[in-house]
Each structure stands twice: as structure tokens, then as C-alpha cells.
C-alpha atoms as a PDB file:
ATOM      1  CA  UNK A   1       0.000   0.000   0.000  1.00  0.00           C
ATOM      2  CA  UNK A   2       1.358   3.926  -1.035  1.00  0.00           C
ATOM      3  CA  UNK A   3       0.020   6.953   1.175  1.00  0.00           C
ATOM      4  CA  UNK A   4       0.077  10.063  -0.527  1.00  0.00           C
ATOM      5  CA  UNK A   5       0.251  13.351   1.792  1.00  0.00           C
ATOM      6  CA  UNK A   6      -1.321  16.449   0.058  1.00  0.00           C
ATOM      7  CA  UNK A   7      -3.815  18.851   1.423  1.00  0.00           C
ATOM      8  CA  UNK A   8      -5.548  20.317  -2.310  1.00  0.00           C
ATOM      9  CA  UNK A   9      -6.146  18.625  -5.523  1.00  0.00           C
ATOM     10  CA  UNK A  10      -7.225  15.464  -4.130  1.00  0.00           C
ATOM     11  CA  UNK A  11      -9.490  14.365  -6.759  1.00  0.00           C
ATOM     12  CA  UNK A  12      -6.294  15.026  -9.834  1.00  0.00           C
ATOM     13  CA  UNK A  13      -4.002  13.208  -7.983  1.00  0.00           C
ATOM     14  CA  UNK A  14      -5.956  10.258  -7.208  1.00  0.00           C
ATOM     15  CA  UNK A  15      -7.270  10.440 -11.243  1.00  0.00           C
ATOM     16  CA  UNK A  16      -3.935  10.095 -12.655  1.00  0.00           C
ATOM     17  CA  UNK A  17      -2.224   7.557  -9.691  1.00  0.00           C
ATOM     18  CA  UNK A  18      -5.434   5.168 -10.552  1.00  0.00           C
ATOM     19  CA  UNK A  19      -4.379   5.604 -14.506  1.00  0.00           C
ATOM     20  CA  UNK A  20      -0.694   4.535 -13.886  1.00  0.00           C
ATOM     21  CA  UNK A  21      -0.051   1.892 -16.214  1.00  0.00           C
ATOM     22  CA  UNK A  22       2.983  -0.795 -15.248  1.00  0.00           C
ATOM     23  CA  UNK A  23       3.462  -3.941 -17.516  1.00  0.00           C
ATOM     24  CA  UNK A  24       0.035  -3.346 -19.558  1.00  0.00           C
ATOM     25  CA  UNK A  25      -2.314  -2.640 -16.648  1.00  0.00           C
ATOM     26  CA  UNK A  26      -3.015  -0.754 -14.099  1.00  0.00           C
ATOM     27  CA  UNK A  27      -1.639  -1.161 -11.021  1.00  0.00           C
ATOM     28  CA  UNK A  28      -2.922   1.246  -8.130  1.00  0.00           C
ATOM     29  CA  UNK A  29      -6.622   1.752  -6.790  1.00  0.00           C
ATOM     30  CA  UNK A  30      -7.911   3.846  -4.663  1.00  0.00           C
ATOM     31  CA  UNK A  31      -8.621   2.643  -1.313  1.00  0.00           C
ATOM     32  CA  UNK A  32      -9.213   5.507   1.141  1.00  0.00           C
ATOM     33  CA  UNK A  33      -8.930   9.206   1.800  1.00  0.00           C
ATOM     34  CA  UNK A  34      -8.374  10.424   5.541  1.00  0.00           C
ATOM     35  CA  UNK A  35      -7.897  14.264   5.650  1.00  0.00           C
ATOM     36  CA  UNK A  36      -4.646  15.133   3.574  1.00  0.00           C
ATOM     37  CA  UNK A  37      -3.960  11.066   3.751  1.00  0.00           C
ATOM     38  CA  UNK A  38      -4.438   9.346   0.368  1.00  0.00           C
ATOM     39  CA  UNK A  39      -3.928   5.472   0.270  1.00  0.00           C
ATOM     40  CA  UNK A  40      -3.628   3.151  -2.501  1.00  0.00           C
ATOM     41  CA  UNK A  41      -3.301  -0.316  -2.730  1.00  0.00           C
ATOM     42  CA  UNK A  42      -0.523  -1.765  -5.798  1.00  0.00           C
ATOM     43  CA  UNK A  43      -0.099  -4.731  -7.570  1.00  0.00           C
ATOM     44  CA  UNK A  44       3.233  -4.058  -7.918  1.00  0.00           C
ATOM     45  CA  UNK A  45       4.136  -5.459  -4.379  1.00  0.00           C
ATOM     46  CA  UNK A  46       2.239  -8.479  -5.299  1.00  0.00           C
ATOM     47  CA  UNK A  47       4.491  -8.966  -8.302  1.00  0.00           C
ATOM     48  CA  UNK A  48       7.944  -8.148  -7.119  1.00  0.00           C
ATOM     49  CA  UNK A  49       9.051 -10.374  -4.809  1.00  0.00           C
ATOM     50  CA  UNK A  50      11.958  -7.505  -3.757  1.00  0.00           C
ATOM     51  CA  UNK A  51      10.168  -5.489  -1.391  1.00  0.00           C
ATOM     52  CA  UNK A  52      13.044  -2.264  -2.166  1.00  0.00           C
ATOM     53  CA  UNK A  53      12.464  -3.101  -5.683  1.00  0.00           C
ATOM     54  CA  UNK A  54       8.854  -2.717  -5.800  1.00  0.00           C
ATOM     55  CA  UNK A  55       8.737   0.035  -3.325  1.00  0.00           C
ATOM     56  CA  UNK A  56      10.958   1.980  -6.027  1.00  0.00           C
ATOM     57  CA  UNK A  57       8.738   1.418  -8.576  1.00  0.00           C
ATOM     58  CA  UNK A  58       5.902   2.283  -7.061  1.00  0.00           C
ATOM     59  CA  UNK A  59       7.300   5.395  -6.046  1.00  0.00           C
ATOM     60  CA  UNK A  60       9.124   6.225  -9.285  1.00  0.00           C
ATOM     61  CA  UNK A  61       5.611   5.847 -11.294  1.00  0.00           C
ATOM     62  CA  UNK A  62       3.585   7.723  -8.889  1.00  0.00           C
ATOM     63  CA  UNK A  63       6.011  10.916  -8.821  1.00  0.00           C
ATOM     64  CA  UNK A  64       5.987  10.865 -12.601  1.00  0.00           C
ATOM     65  CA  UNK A  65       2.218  10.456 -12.942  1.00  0.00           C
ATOM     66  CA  UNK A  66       1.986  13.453 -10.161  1.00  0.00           C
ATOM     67  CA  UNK A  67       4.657  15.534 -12.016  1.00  0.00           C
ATOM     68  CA  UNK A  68       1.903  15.829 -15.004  1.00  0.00           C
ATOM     69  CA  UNK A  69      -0.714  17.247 -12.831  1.00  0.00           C
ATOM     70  CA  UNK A  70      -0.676  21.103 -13.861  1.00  0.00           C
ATOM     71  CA  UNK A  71       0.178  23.691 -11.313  1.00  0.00           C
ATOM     72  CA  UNK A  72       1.177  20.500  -9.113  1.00  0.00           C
ATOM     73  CA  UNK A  73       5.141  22.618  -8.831  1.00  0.00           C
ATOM     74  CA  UNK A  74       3.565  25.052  -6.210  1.00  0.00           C
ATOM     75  CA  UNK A  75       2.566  22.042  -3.804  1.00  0.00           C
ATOM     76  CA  UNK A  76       4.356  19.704  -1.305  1.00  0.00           C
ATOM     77  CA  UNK A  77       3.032  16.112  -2.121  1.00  0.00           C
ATOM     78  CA  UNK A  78       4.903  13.462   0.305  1.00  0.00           C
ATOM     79  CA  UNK A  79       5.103   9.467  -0.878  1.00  0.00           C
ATOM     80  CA  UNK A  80       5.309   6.813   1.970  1.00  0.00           C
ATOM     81  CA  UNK A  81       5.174   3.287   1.626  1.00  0.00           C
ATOM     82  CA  UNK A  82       2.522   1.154   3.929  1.00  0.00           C
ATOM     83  CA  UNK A  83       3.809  -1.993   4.924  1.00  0.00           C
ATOM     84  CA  UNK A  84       1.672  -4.224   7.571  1.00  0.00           C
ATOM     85  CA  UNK A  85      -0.435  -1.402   7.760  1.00  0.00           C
ATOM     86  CA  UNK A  86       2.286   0.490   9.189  1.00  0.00           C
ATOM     87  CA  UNK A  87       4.104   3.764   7.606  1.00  0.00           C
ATOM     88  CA  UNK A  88       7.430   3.293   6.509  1.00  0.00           C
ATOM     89  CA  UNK A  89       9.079   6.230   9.017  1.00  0.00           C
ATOM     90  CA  UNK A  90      11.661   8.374   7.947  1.00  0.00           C
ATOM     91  CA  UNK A  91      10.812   7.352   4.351  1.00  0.00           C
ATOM     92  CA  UNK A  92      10.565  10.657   2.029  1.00  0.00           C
ATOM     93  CA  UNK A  93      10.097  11.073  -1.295  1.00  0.00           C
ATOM     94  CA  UNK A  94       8.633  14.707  -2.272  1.00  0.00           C
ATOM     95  CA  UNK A  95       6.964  15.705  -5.482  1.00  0.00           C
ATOM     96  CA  UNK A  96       6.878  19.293  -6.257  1.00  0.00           C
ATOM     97  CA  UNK A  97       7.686  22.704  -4.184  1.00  0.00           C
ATOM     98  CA  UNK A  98      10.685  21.061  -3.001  1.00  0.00           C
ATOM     99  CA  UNK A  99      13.833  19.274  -4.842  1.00  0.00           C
ATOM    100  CA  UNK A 100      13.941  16.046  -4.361  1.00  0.00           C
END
């Protein structure tokens, strides 16, 4: 499972994550939306049998799908991996209004 963290344009970031393609299909869905907490679930973990690897992958594909969002630049969108239905702590990958 991915959480997304990002306050405003919910609904385009959720669009494009759920139209992520990976080996012919697509791989995330939509599960829930808590505040500024976005979850999906992936197939890609499924797959992989490298947890690191897939948790790259995911990552890597969401951040370009986000980076196609216009006027995404001027907001902070954080990308944390859910394992056991734990967050991944100290895990950060940022999308927009910072480097990465």
C-alpha cells in the first residue's frame, strides 16, 4: 500500500495515480482518503518479490504520474510506503515545491 500526503487537488491526484499503467495494466486503486492522507493499494508489491524493488517502482511511477498534474510545482506532495499497515518512518520522497 502507497500513502500520498497532500492537502488540495485530491481528486487530480488520485485520477492520474489510478491511470498509472505498469506492464500493460493498471496497477494502483484507490482505497481511502483520511484528511490530507491518500492510500492506494498496488499490484506491484504483489508482483515483485523484492520489497526495495517494488517500493521503487511504485514510487518512481507515482512521482511521474503526479509531475503531469498542472500547477502540481507550487505544492508539497509526500510518498510513503505502507507496509503491515504500518508507515514506513523516515521514508521521504517529495513531489513538487521542493527538490527532491
Amino acid at each position: 500500500m502507497i500513502l500520498v500526503n497532500c492537502p488540495w487537488m485530491q481528486k487530480d491526484i488520485i485520477d492520474v495515480i489510478e491511470a498509472v499503467q505498469y506492464k500493460g495494466g493498471n496497477v494502483f486503486k484507490h482505497i481511502k482518503t483520511e484528511g490530507i492522507r491518500i492510500f492506494f493499494d498496488s499490484q506491484i508489491s504483489a508482483e515483485e518479490k523484492d520489497i526495495r524493488k517494488s517500493m521503487i517502482v511504485e514510487n518512481t511511477l507515482i512521482m511521474e504520474a503526479i509531475k503531469n498534474i498542472p500547477r502540481i510545482d507550487t505544492l508539497a506532495i509526500n510518498i510513503v510506503p505502507v507496509i503491515n499497515g504500518s508507515v514506513v518512518e523516515g521514508y521521504k520522497y517529495t513531489v513538487g515545491g521542493y527538490k527532491e
